[in-house]
Protein backbone atom coordinates (compact mmCIF):
# COMPACT_ATOMS: atom_id res chain seq x y z
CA UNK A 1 -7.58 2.90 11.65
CA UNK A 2 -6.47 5.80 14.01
CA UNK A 3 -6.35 3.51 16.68
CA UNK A 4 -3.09 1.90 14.74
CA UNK A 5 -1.57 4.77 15.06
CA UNK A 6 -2.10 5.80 18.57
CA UNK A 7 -0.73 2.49 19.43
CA UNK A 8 2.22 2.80 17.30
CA UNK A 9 3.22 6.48 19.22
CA UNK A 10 2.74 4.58 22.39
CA UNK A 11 4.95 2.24 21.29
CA UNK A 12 7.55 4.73 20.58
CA UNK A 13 10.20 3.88 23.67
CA UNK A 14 10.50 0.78 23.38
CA UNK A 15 11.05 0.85 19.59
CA UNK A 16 13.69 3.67 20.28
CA UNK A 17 15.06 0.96 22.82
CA UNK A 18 15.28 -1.76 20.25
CA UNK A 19 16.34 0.56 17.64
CA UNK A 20 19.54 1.88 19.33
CA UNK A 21 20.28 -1.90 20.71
CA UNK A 22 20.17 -2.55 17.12
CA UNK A 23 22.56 0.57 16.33
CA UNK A 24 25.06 -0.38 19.02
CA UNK A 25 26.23 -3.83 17.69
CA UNK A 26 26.60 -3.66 14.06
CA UNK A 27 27.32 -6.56 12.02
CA UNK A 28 28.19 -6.58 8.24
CA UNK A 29 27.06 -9.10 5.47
CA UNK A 30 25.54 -12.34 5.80
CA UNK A 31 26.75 -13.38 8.75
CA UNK A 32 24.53 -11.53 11.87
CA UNK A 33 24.33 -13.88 15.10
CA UNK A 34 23.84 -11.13 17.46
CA UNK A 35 21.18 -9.30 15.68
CA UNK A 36 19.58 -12.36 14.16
CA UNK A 37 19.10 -13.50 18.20
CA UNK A 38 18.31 -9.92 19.16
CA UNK A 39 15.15 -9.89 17.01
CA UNK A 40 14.08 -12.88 17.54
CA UNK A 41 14.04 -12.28 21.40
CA UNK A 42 11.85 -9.26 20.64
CA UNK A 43 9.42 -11.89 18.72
CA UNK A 44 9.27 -14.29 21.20
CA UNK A 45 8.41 -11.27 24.02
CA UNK A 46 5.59 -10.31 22.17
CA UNK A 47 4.39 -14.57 20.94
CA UNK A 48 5.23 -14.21 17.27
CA UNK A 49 6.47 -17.02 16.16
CA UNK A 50 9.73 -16.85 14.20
CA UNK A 51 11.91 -19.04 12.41
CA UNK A 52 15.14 -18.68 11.11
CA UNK A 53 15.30 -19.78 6.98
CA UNK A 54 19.08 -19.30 6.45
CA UNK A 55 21.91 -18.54 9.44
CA UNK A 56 21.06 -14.68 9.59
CA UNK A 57 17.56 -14.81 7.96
CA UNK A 58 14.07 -14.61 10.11
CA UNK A 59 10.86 -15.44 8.39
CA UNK A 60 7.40 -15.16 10.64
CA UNK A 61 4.03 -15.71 9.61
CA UNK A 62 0.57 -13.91 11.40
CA UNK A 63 -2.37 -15.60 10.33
CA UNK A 64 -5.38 -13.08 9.93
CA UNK A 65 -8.81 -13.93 11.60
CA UNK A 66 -10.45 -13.75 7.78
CA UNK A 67 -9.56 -15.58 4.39
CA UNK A 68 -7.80 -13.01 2.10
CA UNK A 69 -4.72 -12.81 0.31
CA UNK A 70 -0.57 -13.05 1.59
CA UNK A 71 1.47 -9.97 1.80
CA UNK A 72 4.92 -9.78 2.59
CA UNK A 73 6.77 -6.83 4.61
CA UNK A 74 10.23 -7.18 4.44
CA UNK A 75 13.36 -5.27 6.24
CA UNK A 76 16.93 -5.77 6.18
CA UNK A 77 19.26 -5.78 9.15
CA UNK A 78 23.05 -5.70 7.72
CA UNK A 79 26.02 -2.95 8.66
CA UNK A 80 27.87 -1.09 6.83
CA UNK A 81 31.99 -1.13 6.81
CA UNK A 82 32.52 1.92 8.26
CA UNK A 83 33.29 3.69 10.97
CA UNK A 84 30.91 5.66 13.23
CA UNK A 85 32.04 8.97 14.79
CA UNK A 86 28.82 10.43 15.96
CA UNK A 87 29.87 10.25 19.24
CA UNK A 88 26.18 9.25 20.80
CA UNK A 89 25.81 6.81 23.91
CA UNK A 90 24.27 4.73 21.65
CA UNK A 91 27.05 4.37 18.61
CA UNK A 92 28.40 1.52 17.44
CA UNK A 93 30.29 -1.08 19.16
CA UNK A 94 32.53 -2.33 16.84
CA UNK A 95 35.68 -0.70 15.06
CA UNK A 96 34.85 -0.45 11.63
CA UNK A 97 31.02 -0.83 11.44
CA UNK A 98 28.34 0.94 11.66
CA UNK A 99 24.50 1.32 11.14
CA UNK A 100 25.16 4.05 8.41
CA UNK A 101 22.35 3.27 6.02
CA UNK A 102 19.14 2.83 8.20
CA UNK A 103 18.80 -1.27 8.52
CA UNK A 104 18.81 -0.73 12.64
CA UNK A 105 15.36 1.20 11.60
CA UNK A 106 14.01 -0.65 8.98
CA UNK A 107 14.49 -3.90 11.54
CA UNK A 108 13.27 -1.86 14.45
CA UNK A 109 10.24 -0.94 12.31
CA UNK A 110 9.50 -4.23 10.94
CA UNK A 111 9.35 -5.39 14.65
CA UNK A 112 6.90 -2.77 15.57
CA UNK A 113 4.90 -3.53 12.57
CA UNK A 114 4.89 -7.17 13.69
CA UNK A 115 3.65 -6.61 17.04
CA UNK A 116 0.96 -4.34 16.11
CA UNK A 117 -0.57 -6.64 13.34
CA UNK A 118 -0.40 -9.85 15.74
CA UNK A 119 -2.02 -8.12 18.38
CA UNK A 120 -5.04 -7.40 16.01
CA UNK A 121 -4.74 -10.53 13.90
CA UNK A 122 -7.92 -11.65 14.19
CA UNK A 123 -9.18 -8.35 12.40
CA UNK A 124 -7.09 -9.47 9.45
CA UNK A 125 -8.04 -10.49 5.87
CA UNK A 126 -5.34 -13.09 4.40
CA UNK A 127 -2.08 -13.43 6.02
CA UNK A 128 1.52 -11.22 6.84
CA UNK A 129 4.55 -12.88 6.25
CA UNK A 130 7.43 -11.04 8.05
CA UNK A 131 11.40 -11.27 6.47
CA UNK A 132 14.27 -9.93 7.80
CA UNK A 133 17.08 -10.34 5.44
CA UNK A 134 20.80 -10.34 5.60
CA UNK A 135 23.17 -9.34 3.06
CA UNK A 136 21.73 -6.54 1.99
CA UNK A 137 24.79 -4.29 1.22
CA UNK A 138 26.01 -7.18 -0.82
CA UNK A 139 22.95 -8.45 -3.15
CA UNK A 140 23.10 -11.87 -1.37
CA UNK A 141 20.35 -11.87 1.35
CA UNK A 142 17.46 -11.90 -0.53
CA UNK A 143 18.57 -14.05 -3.05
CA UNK A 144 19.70 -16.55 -0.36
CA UNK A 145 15.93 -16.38 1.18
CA UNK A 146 14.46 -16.65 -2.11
CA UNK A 147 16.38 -20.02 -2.81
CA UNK A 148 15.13 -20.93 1.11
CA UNK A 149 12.01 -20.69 0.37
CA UNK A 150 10.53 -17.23 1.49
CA UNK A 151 8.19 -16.90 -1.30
CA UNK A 152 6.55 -20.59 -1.09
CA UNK A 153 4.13 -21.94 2.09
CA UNK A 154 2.83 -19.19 1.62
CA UNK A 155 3.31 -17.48 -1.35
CA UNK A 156 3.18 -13.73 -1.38
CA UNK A 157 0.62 -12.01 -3.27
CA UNK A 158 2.47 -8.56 -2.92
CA UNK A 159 4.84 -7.30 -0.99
CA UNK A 160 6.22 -4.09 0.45
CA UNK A 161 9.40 -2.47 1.82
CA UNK A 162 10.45 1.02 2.56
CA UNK A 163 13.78 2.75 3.07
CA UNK A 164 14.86 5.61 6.09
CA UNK A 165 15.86 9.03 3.88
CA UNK A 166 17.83 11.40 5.92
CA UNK A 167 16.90 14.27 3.60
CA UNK A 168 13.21 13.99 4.03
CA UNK A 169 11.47 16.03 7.51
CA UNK A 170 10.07 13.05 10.03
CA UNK A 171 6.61 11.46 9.31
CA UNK A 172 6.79 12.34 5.99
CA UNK A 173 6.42 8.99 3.21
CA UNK A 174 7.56 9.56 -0.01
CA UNK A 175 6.27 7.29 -3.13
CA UNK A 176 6.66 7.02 -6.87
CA UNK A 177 5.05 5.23 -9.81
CA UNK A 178 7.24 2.93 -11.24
CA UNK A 179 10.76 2.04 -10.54
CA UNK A 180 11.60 3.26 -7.00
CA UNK A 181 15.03 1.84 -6.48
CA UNK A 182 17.81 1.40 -8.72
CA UNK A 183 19.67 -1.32 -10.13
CA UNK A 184 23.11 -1.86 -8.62
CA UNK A 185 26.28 -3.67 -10.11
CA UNK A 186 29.27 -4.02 -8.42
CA UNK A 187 32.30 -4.71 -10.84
CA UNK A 188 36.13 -5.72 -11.21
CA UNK A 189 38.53 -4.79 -13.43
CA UNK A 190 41.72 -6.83 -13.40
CA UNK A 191 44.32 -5.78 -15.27
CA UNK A 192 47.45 -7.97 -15.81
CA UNK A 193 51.05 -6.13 -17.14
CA UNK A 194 54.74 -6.46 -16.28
CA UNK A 195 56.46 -5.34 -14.05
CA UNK A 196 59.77 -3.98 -13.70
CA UNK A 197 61.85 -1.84 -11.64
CA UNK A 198 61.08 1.55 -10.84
CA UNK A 199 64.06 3.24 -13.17
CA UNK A 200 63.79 0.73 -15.67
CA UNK A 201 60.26 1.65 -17.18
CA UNK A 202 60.89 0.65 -20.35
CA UNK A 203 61.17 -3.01 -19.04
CA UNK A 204 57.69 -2.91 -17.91
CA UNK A 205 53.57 -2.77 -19.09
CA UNK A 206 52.78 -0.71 -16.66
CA UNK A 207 49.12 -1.57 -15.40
CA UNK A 208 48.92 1.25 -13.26
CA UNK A 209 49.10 3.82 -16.16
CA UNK A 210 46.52 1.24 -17.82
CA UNK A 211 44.26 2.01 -15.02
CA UNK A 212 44.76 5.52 -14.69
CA UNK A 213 43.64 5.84 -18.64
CA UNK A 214 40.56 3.35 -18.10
CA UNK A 215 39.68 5.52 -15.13
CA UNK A 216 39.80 8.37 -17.15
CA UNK A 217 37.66 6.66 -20.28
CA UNK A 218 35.09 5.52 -17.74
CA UNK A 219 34.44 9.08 -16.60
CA UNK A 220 34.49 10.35 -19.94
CA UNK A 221 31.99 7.76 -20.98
CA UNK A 222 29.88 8.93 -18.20
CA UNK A 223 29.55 12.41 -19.10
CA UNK A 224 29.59 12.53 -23.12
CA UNK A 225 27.75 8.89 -23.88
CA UNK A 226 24.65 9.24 -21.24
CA UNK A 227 21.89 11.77 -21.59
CA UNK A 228 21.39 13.90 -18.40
CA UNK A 229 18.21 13.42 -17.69
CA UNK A 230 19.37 9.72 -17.36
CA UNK A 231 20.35 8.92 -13.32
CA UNK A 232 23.32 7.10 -13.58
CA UNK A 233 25.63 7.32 -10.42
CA UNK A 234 28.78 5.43 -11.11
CA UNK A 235 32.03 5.58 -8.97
CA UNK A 236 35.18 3.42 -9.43
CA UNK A 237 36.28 3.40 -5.25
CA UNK A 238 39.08 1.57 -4.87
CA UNK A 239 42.57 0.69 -7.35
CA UNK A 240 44.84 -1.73 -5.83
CA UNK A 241 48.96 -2.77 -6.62
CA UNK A 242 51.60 -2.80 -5.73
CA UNK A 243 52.98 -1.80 -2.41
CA UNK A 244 56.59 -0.60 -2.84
CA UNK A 245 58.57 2.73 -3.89
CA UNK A 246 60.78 1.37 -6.47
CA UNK A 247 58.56 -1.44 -8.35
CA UNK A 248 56.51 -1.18 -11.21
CA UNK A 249 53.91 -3.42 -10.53
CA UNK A 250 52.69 -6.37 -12.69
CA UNK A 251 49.09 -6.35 -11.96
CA UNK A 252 46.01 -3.69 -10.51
CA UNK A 253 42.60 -4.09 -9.50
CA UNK A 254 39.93 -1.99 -9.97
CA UNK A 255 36.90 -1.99 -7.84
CA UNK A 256 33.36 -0.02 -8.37
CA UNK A 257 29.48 0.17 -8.25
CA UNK A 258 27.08 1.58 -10.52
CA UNK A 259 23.15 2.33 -10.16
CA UNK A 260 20.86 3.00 -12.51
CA UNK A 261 17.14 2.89 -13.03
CA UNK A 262 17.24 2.14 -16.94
CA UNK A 263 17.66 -1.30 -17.18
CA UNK A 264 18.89 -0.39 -20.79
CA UNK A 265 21.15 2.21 -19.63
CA UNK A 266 22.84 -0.68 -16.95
CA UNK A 267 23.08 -3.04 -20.15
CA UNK A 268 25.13 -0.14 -21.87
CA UNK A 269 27.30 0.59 -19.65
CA UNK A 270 28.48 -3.01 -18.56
CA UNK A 271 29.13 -3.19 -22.36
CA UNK A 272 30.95 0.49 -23.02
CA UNK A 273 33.14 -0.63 -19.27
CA UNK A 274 34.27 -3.84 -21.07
CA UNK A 275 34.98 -2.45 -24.74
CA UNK A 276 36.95 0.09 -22.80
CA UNK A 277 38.51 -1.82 -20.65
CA UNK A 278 39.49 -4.06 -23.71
CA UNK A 279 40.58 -1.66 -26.04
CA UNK A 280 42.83 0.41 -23.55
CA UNK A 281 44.88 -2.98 -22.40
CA UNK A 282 45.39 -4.02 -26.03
CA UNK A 283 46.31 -0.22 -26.58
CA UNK A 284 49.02 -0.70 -23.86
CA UNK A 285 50.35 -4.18 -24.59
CA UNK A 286 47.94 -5.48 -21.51
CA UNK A 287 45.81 -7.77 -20.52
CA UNK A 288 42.23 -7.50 -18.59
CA UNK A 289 39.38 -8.71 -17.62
CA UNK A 290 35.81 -7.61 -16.37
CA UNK A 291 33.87 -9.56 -13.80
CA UNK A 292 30.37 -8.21 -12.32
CA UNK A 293 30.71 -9.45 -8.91
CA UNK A 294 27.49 -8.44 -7.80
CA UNK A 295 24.38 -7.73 -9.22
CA UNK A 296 20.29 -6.47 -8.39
CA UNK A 297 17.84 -5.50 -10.98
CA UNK A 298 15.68 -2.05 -10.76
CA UNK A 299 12.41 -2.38 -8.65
């Protein structure tokens, strides 16, 4: 199998090419024309033929020379909201996005991957299906696939995936036994007062000093309800209302994410987030509301 690898270093400028092509123009969500055509170009270079399964998702299939079984290799090719500053020739594009979580990579290397196992197909056992998913930053493009079809004409039989870590030294591959990526949740909290003006306080329910105590709960619950050894990362990033200097506000919004690898521990914690949530509005004379607006089990 060295020779796999020898081909895969010589491959190593053009991947670098595609790569920071990739990097340059990033695009956020489910919605990814220009990278979506870019790949598909590289495909077509190298005759692999793709098809696209949803807008911004690319399924291929490289039938092996042998019978054998199906495995799926799977990469993701979303943005990420934010900003780049790096200040390379190669940075991003686009105000406001950027490749800041590795999908230009895992793409790139999915192409490379691609190439390498059609050019040798006919040494193959079984089949390689080939998905390059949307949405990832969201919990949307795989589900979307899934409900396309991805995992039907040909089934998979297994499948893998892997994931760029900055912290690691290059060429090393890190793997676990059992659950290897977390769950993730993203919730809202909407919280629903009255409001008043500014010197009149005792007018209003404030919901901003409902949110400030929720915050606080949440945190606590965090650090005195969940063993340590537990990984729980849980942030609340963003509190929304009103937008003047003199207003109470009648309403705020509370947006956050949590990951966990417990699937018992996520379960918890949705329920202690909603109790609290609960209990604090009633405390204050509000009103509120939980929603989980996004949501992907541990794998």
């Amino acid at each position: 199998m060295s020779f796999f690898l020898n081909e895969a270093r010589a491959m190593q400028e053009e991947l670098s090419r595609i790569r920071r092509e990739i990097h340059k123009k990033p695009e956020v969500g489910m919605d990814l024309p220009i990278t979506t055509a870019f790949v598909m170009e590289q495909l077509k270079k190298h005759g692999i033929k793709a098809e696209q399964i949803i807008d911004s998702g690319i399924s291929a299939v490289i039938e092996g020379g042998k019978p054998g079984k199906t495995l799926l290799l799977r990469a993701d090719m979303d943005a990420l909201p934010l900003p780049e500053e790096s200040g390379e020739e190669f940075a991003s594009e686009f105000p406001g996005k950027s490749h800041g979580c590795g999908h230009d990579m895992h793409a790139t290397a999915l192409i490379g991957a691609a190439i390498l196992l059609n050019k040798h197909k006919d040494k193959l056992h079984g089949r390689i299906k080939l998905m390059w998913q949307p949405g990832e930053e969201i919990f949307a493009g795989a589900k979307a696939m899934i409900a396309a079809g991805i995992m039907e004409n040909p089934a998979p039989d297994a499948a893998l995936d892997l994931h760029v870590d900055a912290s690691s030294p290059v060429g090393i591959l890190n793997y676990t036994k059992g659950a290897f990526t977390t769950s993730a949740d993203n919730f809202l909290i909407k919280i629903k007062g009255t409001g008043s003006h500014g010197s009149t306080p005792e007018s209003s329910i404030d919901p901003l000093n409902v949110a400030i105590q929720i915050y606080n709960a949440i945190a606590a619950m965090r650090m005195r309800e969940i063993k340590a050894s537990e990984f729980l990362a849980m942030s609340i990033c963003s509190i929304s209302s009103g937008s003047s200097f003199n207003i109470i506000p009648d309403s705020v919004e509370m947006r956050g994410t949590m990951r966990t690898f417990n699937p018992e521990i996520r379960d918890y914690v949705v329920r202690r987030i909603e109790e609290i949530t609960a209990q604090i509005a009633s405390l204050y004379r509000a009103e509120s509301s939980l929603e989980i607006v996004s949501s992907a089990p541990t794998i």
